[in-house]
N, C-alpha and C. Protein backbone atom coordinates (compact mmCIF):
# COMPACT_ATOMS: atom_id res chain seq x y z
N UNK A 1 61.20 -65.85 -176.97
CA UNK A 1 60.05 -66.09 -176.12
C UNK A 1 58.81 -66.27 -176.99
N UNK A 2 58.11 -67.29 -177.21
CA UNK A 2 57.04 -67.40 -177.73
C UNK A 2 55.70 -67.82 -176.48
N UNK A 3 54.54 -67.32 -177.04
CA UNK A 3 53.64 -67.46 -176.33
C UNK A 3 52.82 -68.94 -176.38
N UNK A 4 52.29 -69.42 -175.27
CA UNK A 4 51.92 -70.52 -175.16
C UNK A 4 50.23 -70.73 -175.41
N UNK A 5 49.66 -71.53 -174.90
CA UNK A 5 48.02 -71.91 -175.62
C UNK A 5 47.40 -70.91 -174.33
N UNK A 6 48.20 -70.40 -173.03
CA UNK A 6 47.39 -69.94 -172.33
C UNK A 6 46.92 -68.38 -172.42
N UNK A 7 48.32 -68.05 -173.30
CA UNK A 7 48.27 -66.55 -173.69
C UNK A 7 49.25 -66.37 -172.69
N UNK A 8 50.03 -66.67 -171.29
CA UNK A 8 51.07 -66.08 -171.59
C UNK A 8 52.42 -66.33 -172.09
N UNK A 9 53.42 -65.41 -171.63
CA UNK A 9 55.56 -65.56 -172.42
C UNK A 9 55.31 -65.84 -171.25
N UNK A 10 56.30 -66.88 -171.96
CA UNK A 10 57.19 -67.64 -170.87
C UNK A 10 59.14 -67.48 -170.63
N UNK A 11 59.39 -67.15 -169.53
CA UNK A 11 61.00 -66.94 -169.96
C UNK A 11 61.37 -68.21 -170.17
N UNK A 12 61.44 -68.66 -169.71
CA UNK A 12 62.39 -70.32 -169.58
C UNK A 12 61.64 -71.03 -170.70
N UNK A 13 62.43 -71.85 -171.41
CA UNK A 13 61.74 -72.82 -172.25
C UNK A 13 61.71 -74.15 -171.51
N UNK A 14 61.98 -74.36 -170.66
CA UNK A 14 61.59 -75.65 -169.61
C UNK A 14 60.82 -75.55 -168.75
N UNK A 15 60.55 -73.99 -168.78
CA UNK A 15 59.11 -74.13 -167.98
C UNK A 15 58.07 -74.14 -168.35
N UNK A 16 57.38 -74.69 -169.57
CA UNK A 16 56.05 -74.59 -170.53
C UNK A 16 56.09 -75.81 -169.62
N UNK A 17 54.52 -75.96 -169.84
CA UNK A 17 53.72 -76.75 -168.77
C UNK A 17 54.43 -77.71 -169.46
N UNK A 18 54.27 -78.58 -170.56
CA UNK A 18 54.08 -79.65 -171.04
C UNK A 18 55.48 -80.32 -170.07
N UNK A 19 56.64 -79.82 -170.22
CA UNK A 19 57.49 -80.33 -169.52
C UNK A 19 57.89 -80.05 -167.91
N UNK A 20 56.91 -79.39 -167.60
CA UNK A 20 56.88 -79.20 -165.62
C UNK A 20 56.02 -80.34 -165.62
N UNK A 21 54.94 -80.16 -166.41
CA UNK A 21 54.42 -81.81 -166.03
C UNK A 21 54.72 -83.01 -165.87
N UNK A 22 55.35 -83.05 -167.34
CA UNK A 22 56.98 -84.68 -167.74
C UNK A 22 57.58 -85.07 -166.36
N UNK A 23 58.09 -83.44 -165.92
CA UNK A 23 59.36 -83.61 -164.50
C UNK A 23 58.35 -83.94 -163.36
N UNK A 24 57.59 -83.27 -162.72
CA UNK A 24 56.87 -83.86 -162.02
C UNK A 24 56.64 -85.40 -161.95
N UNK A 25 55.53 -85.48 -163.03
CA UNK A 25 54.71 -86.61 -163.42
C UNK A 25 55.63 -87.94 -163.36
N UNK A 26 56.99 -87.42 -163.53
CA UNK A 26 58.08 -88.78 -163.24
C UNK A 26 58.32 -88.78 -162.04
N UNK A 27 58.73 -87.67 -161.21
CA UNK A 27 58.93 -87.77 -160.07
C UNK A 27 58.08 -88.54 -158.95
N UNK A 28 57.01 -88.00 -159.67
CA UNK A 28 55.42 -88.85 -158.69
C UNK A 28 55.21 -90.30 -158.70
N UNK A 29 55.68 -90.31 -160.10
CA UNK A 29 55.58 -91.80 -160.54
C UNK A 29 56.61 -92.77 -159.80
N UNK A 30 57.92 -92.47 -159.79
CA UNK A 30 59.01 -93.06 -159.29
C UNK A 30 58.70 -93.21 -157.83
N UNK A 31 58.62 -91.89 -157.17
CA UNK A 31 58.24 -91.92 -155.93
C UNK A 31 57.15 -93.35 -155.63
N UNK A 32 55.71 -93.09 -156.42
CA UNK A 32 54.91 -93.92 -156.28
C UNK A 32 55.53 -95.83 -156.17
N UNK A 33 55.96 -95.78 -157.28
CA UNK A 33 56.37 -97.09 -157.81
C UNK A 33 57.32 -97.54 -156.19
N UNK A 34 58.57 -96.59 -155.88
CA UNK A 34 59.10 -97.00 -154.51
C UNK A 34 58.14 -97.23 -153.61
N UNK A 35 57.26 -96.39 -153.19
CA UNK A 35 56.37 -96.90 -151.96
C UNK A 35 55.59 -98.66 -152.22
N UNK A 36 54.98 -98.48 -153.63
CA UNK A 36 54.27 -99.92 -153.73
C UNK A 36 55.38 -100.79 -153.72
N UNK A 37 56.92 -100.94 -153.85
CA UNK A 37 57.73 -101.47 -154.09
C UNK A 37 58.40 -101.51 -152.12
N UNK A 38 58.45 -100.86 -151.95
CA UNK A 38 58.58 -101.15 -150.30
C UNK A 38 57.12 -102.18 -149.78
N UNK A 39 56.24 -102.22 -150.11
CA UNK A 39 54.80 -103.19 -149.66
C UNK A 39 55.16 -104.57 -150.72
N UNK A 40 56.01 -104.40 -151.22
CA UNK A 40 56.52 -106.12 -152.33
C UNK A 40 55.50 -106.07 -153.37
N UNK A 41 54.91 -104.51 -153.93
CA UNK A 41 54.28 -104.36 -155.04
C UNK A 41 54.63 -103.74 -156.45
N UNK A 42 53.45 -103.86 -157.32
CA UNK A 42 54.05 -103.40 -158.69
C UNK A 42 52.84 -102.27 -158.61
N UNK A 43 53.19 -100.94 -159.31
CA UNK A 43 52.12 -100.32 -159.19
C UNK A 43 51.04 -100.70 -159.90
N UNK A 44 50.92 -101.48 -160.87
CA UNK A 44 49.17 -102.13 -161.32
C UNK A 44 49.11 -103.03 -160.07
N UNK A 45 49.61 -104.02 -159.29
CA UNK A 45 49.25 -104.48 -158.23
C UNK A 45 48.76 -103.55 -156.76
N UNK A 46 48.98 -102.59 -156.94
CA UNK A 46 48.98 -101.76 -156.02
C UNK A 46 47.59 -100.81 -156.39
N UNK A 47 47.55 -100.39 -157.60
CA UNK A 47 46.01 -99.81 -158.03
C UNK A 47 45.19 -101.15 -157.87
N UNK A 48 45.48 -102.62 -158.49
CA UNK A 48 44.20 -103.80 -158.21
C UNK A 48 43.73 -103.78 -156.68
N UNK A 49 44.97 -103.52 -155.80
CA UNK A 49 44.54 -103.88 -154.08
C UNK A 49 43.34 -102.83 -154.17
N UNK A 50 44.01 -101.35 -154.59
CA UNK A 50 42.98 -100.09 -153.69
C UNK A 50 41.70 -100.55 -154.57
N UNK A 51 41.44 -100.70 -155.76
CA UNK A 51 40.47 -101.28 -156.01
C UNK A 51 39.28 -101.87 -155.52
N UNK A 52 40.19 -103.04 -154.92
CA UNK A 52 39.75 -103.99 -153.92
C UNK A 52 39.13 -103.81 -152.84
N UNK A 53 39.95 -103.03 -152.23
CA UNK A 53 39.97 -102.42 -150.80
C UNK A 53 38.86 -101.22 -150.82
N UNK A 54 38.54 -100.43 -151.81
CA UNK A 54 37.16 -99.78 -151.84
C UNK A 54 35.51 -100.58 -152.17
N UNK A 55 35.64 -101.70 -152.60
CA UNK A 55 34.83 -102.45 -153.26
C UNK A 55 34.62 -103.48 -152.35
N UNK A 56 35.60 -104.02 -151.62
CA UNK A 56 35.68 -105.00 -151.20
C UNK A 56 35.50 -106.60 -152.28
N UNK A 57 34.73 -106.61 -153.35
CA UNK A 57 35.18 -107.66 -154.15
C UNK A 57 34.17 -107.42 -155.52
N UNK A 58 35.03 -107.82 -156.43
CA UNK A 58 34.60 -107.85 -157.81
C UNK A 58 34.61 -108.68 -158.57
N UNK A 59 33.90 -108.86 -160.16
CA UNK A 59 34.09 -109.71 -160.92
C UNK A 59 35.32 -109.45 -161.44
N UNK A 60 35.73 -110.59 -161.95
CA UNK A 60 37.52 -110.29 -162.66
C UNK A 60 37.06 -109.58 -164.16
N UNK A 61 35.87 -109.38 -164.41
CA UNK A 61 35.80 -108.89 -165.83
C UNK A 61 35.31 -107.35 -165.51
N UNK A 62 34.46 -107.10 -164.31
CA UNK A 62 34.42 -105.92 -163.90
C UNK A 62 35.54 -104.77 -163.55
N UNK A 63 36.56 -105.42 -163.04
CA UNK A 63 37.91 -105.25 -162.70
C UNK A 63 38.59 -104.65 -164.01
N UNK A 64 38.83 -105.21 -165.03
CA UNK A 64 39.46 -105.19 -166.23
C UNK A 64 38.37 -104.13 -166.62
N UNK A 65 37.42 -103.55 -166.53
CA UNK A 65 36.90 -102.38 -167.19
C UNK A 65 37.16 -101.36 -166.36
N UNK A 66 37.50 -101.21 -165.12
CA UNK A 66 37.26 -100.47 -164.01
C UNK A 66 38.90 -99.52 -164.39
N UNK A 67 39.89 -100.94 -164.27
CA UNK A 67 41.27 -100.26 -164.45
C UNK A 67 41.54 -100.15 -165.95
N UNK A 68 40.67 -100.58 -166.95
CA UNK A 68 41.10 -100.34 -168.32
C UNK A 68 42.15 -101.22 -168.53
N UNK A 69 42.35 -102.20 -168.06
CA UNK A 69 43.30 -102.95 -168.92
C UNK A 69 42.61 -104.20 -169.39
N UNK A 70 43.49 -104.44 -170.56
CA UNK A 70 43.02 -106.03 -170.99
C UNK A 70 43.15 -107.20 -170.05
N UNK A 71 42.15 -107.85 -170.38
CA UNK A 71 41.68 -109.29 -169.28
C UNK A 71 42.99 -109.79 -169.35
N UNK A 72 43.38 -110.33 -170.36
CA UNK A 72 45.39 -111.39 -169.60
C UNK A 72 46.01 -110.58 -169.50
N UNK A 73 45.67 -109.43 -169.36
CA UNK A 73 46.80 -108.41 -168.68
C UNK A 73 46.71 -108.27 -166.85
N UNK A 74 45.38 -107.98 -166.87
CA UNK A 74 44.53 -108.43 -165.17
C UNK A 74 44.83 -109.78 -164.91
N UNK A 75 44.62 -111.14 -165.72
CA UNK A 75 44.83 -111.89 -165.40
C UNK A 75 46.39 -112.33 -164.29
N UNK A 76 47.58 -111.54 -165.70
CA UNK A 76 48.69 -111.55 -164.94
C UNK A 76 48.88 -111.34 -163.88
N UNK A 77 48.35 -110.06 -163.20
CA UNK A 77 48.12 -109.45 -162.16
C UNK A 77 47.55 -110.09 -160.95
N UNK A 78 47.12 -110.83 -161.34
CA UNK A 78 45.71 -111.56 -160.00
C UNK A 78 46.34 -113.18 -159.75
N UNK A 79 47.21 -113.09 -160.79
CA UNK A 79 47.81 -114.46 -161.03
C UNK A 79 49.26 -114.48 -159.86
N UNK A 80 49.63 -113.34 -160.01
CA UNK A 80 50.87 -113.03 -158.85
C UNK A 80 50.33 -112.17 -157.31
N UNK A 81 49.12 -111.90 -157.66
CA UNK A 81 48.52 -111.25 -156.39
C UNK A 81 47.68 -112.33 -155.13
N UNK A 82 47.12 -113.68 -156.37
CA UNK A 82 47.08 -114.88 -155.61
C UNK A 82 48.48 -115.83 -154.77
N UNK A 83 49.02 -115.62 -156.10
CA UNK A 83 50.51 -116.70 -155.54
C UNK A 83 50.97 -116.04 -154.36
N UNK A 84 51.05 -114.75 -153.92
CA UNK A 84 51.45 -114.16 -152.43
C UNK A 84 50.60 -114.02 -151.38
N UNK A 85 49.14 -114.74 -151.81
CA UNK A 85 47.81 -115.02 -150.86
C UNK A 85 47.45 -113.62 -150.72
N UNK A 86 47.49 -112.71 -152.05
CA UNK A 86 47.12 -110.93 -151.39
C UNK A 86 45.22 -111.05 -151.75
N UNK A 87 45.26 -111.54 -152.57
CA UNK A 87 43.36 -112.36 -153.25
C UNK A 87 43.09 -113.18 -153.62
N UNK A 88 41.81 -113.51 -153.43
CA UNK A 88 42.06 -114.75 -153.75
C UNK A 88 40.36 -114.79 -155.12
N UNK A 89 40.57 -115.57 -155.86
CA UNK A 89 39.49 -115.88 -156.90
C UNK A 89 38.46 -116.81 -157.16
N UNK A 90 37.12 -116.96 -156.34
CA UNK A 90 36.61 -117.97 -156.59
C UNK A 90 35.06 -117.86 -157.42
N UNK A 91 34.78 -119.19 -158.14
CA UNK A 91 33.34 -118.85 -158.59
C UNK A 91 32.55 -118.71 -158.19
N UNK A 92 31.43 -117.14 -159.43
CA UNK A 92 30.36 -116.84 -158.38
C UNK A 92 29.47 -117.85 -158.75
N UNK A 93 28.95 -118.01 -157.54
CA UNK A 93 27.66 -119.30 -157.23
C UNK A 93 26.31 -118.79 -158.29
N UNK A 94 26.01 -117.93 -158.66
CA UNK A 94 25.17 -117.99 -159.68
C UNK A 94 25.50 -117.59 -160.72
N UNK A 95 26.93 -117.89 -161.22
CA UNK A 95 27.15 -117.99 -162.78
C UNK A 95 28.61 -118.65 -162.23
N UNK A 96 28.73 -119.91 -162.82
CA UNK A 96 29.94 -120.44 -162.56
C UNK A 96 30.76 -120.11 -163.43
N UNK A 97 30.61 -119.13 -164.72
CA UNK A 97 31.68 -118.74 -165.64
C UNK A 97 32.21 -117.29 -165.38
N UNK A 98 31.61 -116.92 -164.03
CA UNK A 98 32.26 -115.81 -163.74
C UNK A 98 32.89 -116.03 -162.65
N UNK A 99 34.66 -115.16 -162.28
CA UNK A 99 35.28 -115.00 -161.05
C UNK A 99 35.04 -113.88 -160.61
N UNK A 100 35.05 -114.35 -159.30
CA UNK A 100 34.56 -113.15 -158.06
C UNK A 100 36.57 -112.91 -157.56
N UNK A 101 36.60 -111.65 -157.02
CA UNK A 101 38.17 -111.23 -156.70
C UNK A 101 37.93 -110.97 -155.53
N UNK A 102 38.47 -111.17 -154.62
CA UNK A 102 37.96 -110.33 -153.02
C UNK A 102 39.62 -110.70 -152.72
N UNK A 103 39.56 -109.44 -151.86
CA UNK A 103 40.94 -109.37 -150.59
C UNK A 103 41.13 -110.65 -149.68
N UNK A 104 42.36 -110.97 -149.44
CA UNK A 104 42.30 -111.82 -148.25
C UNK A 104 43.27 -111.15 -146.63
N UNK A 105 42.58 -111.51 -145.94
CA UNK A 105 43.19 -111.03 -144.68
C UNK A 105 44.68 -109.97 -144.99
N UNK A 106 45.49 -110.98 -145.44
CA UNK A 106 46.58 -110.91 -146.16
C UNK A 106 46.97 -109.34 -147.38
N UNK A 107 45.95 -109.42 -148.04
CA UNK A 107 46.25 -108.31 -148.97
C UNK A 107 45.57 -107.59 -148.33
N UNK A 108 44.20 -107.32 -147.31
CA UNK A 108 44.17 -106.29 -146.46
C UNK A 108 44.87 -105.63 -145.63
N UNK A 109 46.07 -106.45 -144.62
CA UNK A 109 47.37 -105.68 -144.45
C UNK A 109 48.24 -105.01 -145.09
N UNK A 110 48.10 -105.45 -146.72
CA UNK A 110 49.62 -105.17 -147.44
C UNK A 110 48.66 -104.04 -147.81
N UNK A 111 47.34 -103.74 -148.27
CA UNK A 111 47.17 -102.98 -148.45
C UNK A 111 46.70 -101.58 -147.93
N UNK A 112 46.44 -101.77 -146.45
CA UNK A 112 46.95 -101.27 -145.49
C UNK A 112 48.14 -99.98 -145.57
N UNK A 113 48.94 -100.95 -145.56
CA UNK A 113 50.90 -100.46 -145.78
C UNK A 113 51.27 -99.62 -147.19
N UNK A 114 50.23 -100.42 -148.14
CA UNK A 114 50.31 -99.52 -149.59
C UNK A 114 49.86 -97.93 -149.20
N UNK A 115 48.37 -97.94 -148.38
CA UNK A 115 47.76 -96.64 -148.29
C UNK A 115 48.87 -95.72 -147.60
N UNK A 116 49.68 -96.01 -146.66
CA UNK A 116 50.09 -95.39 -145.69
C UNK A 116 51.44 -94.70 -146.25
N UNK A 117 52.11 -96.02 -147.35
CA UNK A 117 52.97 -95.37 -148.12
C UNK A 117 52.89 -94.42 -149.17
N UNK A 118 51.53 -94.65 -149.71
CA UNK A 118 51.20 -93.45 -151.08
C UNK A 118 50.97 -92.33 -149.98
N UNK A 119 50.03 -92.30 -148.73
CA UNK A 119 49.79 -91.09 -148.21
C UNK A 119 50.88 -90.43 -148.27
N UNK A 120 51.57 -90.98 -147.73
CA UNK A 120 53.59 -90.56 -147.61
C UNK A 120 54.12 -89.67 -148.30
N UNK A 121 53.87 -90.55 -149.82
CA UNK A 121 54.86 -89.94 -150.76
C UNK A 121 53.38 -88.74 -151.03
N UNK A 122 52.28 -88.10 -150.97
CA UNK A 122 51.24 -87.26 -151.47
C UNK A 122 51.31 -86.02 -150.46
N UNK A 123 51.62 -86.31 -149.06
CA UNK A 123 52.06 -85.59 -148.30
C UNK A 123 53.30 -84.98 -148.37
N UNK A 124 54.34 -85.65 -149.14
CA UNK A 124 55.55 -85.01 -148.79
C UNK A 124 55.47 -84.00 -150.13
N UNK A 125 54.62 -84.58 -151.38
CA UNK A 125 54.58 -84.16 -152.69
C UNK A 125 54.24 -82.16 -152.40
N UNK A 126 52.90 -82.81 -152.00
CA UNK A 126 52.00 -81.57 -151.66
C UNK A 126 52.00 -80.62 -150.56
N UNK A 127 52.94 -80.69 -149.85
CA UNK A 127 53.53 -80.24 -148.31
C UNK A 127 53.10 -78.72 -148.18
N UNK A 128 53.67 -78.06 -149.43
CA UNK A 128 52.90 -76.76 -149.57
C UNK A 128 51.73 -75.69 -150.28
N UNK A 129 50.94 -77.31 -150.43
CA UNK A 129 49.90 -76.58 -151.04
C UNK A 129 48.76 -76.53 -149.56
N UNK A 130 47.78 -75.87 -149.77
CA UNK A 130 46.60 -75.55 -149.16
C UNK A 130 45.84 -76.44 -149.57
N UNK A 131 44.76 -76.84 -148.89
CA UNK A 131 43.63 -77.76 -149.41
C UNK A 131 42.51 -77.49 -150.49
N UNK A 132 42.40 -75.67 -150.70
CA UNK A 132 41.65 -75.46 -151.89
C UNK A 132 42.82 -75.76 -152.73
N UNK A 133 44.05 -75.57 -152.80
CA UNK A 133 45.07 -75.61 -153.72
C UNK A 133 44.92 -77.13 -154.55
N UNK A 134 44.76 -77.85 -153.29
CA UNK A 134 44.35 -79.20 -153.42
C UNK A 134 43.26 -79.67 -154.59
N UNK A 135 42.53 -79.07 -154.12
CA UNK A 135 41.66 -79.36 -154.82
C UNK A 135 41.18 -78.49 -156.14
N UNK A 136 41.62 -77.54 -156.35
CA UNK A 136 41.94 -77.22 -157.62
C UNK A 136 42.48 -77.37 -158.47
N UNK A 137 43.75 -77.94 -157.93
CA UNK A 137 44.54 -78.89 -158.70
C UNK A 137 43.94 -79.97 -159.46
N UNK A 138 43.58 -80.73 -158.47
CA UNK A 138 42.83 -82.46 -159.10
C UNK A 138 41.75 -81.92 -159.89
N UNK A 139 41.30 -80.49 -159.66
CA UNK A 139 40.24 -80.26 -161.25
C UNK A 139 41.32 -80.25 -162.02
N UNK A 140 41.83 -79.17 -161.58
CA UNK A 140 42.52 -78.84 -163.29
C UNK A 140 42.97 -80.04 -164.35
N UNK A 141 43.70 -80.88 -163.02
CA UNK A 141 44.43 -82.08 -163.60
C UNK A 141 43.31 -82.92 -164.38
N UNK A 142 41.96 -83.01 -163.92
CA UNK A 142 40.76 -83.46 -164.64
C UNK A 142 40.66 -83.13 -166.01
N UNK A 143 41.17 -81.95 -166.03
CA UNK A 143 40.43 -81.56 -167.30
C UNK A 143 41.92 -81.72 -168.41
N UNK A 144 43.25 -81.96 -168.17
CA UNK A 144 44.02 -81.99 -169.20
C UNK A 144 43.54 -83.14 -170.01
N UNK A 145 43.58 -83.13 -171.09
CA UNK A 145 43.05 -83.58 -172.47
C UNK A 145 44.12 -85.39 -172.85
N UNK A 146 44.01 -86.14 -171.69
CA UNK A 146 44.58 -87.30 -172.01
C UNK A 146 43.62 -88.37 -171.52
N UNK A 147 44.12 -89.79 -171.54
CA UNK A 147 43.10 -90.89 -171.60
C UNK A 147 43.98 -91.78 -171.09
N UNK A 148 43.47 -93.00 -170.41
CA UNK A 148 43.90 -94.57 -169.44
C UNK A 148 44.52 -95.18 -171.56
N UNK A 149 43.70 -94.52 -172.20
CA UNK A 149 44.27 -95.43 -173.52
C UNK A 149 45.01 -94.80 -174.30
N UNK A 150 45.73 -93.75 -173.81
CA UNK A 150 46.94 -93.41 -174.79
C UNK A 150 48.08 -93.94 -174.64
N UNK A 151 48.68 -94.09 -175.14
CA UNK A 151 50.15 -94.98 -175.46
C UNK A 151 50.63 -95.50 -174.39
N UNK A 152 50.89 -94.39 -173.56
CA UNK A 152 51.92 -94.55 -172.43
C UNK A 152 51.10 -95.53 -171.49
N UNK A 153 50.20 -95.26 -171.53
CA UNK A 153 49.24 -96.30 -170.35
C UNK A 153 49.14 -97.40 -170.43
N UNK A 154 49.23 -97.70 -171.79
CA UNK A 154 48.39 -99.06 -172.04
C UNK A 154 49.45 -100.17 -171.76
């Protein structure tokens, strides 16, 4: 039994956070990925909609800072999110070298169906926590010591 960074023993060696997190953090993920995948999404297509859908419309270069990814990486994204009529991209009228992103009818339903499915899988996740639980959580989770630019993200 060795002691961990919090100060306490732990019996189990699979239960140190680092790997309750791993198991979780996949579980959430998978879960996640099925729900955007029942709406005919990818989960970066599925974070661009909610995006969207809080903003109602953005520059495509605003976008790419917002979600941290590289521009032909967004590009990809907006490139298959048009071809299914979910947004659509046109120039803004006072700078014609910039694209404007807005929802269309279309990706406001799907995204719709996205919300209803993440609620889904967050409800079934969290079933027995309490709402301060709730929200102590999403601090805590604030404060673990990772970034949109470490490896796994990018």
């Amino acid at each position: 039994m060795t002691a961990d960074l919090t100060g306490t023993v732990e019996a189990e060696p699979l239960d140190r956070l680092g790997f309750l997190l791993a198991r979780h953090g996949a579980i959430a993920h998978a879960r996640m990925e099925h729900a955007f995948k029942q709406c005919g999404l990818t989960p970066r297509q599925g974070a661009t909609l909610v995006l969207l859908g809080e903003s109602g419309h953005m520059s495509q270069k605003g976008m790419a800072e917002v979600l941290e990814v590289d521009p032909s990486i967004l590009c990809g994204i907006l490139n298959d999110l048009e071809d299914t009529h979910l947004v659509e991209r046109r120039r803004d009228p006072a700078d014609r070298r910039r694209h404007i992103v807005a929802l269309t009818d279309e990706g406001g339903r799907t995204l719709d169906k996205a919300q209803d499915a993440i609620t889904a899988v967050e409800n079934d996740l969290f079933a027995d926590f309490t709402p301060e639980e709730l929200s102590t959580l999403r601090s805590l989770l604030g404060r673990v010591r990772t970034s949109q630019s470490d490896s796994a993200c990018t």
